[in-house]
N, C-alpha and C. Protein backbone atom coordinates (compact mmCIF):
# COMPACT_ATOMS: atom_id res chain seq x y z
N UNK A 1 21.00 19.18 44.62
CA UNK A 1 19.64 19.55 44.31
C UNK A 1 18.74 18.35 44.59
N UNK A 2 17.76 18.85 45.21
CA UNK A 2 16.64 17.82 45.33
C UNK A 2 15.76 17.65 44.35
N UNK A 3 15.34 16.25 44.34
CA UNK A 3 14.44 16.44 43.08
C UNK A 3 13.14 15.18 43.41
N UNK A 4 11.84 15.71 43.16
CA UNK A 4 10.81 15.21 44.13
C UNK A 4 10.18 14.04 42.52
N UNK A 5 9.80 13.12 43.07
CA UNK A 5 9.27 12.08 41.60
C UNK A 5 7.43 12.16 42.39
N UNK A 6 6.65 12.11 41.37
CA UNK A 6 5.03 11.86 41.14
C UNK A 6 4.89 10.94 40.53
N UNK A 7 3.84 9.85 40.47
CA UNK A 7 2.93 8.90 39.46
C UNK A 7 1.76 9.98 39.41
N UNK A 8 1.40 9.57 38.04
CA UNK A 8 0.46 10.28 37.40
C UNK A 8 -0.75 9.51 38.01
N UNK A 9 -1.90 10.14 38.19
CA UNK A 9 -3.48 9.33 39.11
C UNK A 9 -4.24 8.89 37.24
N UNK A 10 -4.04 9.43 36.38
CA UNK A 10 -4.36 9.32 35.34
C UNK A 10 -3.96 8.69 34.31
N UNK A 11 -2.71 8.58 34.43
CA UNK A 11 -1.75 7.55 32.91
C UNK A 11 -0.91 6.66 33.76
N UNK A 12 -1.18 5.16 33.82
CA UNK A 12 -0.24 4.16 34.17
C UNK A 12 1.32 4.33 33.88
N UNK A 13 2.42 4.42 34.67
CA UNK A 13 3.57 4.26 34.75
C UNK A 13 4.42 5.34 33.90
N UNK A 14 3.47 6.82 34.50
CA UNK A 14 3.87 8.02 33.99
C UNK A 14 4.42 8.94 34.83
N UNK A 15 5.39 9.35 34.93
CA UNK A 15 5.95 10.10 36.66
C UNK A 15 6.48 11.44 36.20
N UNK A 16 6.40 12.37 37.44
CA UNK A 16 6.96 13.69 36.53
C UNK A 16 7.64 13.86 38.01
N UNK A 17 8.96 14.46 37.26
CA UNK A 17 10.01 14.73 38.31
C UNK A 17 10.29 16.81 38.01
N UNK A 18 10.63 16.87 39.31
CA UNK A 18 10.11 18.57 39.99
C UNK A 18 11.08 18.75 40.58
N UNK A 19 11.96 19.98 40.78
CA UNK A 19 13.02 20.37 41.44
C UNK A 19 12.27 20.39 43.06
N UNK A 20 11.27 20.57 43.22
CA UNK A 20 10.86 20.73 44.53
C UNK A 20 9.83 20.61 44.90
N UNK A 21 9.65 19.77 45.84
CA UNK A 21 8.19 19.16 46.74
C UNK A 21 7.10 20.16 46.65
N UNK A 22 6.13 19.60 45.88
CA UNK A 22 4.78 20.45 45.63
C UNK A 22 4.65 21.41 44.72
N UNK A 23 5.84 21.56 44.14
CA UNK A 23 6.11 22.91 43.33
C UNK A 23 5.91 21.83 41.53
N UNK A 24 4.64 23.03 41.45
CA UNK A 24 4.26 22.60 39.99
C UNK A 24 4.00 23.84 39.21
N UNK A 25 4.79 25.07 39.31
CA UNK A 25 5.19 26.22 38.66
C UNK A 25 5.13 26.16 37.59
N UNK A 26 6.54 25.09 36.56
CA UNK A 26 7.57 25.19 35.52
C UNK A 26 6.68 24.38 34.94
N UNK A 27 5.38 23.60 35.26
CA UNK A 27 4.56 22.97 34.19
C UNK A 27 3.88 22.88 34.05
N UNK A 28 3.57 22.98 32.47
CA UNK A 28 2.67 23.34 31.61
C UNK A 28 1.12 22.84 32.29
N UNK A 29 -0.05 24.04 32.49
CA UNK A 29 -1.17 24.01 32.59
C UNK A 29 -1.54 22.37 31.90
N UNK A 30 -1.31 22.57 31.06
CA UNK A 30 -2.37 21.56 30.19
C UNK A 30 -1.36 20.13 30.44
N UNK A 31 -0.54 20.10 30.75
CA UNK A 31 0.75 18.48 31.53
C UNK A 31 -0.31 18.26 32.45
N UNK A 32 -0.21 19.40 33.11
CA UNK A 32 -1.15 18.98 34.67
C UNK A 32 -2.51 18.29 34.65
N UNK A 33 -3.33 18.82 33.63
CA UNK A 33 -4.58 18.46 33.41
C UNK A 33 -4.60 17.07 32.80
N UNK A 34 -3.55 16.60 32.16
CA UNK A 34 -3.55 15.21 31.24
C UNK A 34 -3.06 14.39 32.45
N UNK A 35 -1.99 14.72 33.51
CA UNK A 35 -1.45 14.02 34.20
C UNK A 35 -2.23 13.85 35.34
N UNK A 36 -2.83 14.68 35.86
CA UNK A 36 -3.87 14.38 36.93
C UNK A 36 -3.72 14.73 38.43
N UNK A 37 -4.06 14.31 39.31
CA UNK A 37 -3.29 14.71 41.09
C UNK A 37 -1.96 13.69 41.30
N UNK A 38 -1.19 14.25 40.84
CA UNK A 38 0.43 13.80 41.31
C UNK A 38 0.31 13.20 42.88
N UNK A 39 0.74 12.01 42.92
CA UNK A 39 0.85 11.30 43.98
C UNK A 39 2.32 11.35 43.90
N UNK A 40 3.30 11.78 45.08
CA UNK A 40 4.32 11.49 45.66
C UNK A 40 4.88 10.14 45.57
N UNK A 41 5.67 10.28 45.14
CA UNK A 41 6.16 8.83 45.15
C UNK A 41 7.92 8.79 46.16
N UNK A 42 8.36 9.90 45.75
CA UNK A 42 9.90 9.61 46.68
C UNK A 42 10.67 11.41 46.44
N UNK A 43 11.48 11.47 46.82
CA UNK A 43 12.12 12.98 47.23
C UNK A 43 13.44 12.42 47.32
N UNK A 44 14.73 12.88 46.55
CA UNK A 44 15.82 12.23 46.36
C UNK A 44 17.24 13.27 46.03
N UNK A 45 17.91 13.75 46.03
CA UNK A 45 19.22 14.13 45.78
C UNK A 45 19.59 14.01 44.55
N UNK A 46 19.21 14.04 43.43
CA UNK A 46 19.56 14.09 42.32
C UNK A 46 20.75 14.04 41.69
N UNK A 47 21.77 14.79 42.35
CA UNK A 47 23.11 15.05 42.23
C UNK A 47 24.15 13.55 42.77
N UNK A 48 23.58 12.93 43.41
CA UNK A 48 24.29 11.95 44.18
C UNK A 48 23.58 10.28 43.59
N UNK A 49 23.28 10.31 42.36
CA UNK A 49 22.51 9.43 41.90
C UNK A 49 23.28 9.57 40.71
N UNK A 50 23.41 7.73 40.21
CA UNK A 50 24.18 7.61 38.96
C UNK A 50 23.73 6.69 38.18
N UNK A 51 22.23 6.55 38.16
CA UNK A 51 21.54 5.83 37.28
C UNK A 51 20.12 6.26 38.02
N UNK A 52 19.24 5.88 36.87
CA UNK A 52 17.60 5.80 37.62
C UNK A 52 16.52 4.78 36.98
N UNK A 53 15.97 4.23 37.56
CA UNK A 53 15.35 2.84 36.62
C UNK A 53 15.48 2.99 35.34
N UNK A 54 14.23 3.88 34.33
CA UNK A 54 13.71 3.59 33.00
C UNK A 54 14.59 5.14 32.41
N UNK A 55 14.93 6.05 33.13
CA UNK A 55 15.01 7.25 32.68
C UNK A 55 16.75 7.73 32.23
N UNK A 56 16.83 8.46 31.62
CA UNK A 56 18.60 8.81 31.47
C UNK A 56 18.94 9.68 32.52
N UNK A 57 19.98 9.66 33.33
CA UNK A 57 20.16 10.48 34.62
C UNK A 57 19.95 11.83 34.14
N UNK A 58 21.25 11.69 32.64
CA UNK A 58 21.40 13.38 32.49
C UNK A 58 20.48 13.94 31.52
N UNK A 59 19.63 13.35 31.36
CA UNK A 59 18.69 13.55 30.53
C UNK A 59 17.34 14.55 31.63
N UNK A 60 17.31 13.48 32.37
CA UNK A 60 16.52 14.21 34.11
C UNK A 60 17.04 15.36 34.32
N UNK A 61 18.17 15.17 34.45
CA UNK A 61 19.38 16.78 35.03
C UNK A 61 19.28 17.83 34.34
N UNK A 62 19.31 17.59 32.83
CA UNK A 62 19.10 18.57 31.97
C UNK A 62 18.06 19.48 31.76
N UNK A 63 16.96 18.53 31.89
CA UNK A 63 15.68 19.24 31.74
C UNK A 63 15.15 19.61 32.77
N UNK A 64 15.66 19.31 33.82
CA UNK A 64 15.07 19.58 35.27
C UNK A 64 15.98 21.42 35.09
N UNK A 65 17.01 21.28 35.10
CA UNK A 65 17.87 22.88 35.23
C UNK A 65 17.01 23.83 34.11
N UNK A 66 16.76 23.05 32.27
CA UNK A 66 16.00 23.98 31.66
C UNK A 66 14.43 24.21 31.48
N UNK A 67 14.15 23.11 32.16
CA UNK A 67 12.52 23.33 32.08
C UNK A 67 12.12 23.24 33.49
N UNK A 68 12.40 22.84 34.44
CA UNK A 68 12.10 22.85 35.91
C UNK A 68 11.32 21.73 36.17
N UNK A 69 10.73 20.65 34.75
CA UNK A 69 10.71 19.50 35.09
C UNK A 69 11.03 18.12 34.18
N UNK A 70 10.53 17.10 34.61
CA UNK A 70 10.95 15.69 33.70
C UNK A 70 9.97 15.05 33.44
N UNK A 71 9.35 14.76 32.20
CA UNK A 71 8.40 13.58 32.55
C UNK A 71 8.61 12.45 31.53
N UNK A 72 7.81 11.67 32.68
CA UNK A 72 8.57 10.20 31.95
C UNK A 72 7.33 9.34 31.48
N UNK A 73 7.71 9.03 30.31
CA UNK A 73 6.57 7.95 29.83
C UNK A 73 6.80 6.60 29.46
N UNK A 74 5.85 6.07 29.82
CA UNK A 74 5.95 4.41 30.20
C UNK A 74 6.88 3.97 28.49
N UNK A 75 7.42 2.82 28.61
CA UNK A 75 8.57 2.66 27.43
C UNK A 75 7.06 1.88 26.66
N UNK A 76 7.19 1.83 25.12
CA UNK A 76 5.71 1.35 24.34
C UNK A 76 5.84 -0.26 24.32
N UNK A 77 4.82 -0.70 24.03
CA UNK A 77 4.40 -2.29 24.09
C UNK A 77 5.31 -2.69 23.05
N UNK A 78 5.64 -4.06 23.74
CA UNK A 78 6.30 -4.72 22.66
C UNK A 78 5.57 -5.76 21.57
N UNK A 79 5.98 -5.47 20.36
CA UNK A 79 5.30 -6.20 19.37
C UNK A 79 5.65 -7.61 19.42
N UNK A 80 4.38 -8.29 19.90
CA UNK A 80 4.89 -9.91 19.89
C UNK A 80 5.24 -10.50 18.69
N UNK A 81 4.37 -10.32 17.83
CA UNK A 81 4.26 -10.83 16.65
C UNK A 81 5.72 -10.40 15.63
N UNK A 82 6.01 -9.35 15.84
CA UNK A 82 7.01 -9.23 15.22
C UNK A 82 8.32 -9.52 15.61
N UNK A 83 8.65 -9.35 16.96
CA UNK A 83 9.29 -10.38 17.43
C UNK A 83 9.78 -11.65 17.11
N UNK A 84 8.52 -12.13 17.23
CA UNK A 84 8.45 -13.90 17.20
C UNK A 84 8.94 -13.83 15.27
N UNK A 85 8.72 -13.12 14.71
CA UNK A 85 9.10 -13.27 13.28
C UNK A 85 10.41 -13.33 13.23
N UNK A 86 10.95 -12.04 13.54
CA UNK A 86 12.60 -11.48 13.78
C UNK A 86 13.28 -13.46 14.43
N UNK A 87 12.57 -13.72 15.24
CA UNK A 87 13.37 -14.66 16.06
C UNK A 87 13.54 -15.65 14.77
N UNK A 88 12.66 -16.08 13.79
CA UNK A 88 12.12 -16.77 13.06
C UNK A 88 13.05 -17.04 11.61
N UNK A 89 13.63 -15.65 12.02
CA UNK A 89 14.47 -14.99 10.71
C UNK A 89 13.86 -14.83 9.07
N UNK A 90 12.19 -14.41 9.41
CA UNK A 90 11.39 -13.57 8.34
C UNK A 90 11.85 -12.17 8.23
N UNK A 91 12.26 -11.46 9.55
CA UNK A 91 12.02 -9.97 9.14
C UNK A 91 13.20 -9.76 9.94
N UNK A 92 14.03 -8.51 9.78
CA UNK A 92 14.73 -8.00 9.83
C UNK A 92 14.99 -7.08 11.22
């Protein structure tokens, strides 16, 4: 199965993955409107792939077969401050 990846024109380092090039059927009206004009980013084999940068393969696979798509959102900011505490051995 092929499976086509988008960046969102609207939310930084937000991509929605689609069983098929141009085909935005399986999602939701209102995804589309938050996500914006899907820019192409790559078209790939899905099946023949055994990792993917930020995302879980079978996590992609899964939802791609029950929802017809994937979307991925940027991983959240890291707390410096709390961090630097943890390192500090204040907090836990």
């Amino acid at each position: 199965m092929l499976c086509a990846v988008y960046k969102s024109s609207r939310k930084a380092d937000t991509y929605l993955f689609v069983n098929k090039r141009d085909c935005f059927d399986d999602v939701p009206e209102a995804l589309m409107e938050m996500f914006g004009a899907p820019q192409l980013v790559m078209v790939f084999p899905i099946a023949q792939r055994e990792h993917l940068g930020l995302a879980d393969i079978n996590r992609v696979r899964t939802e791609l077969a029950d929802k017809g798509y994937y979307l991925q959102l940027p991983p959240p900011p890291e707390n410096l401050l709390q961090s630097h505490r943890q390192g500090l051995g204040l907090e836990d």
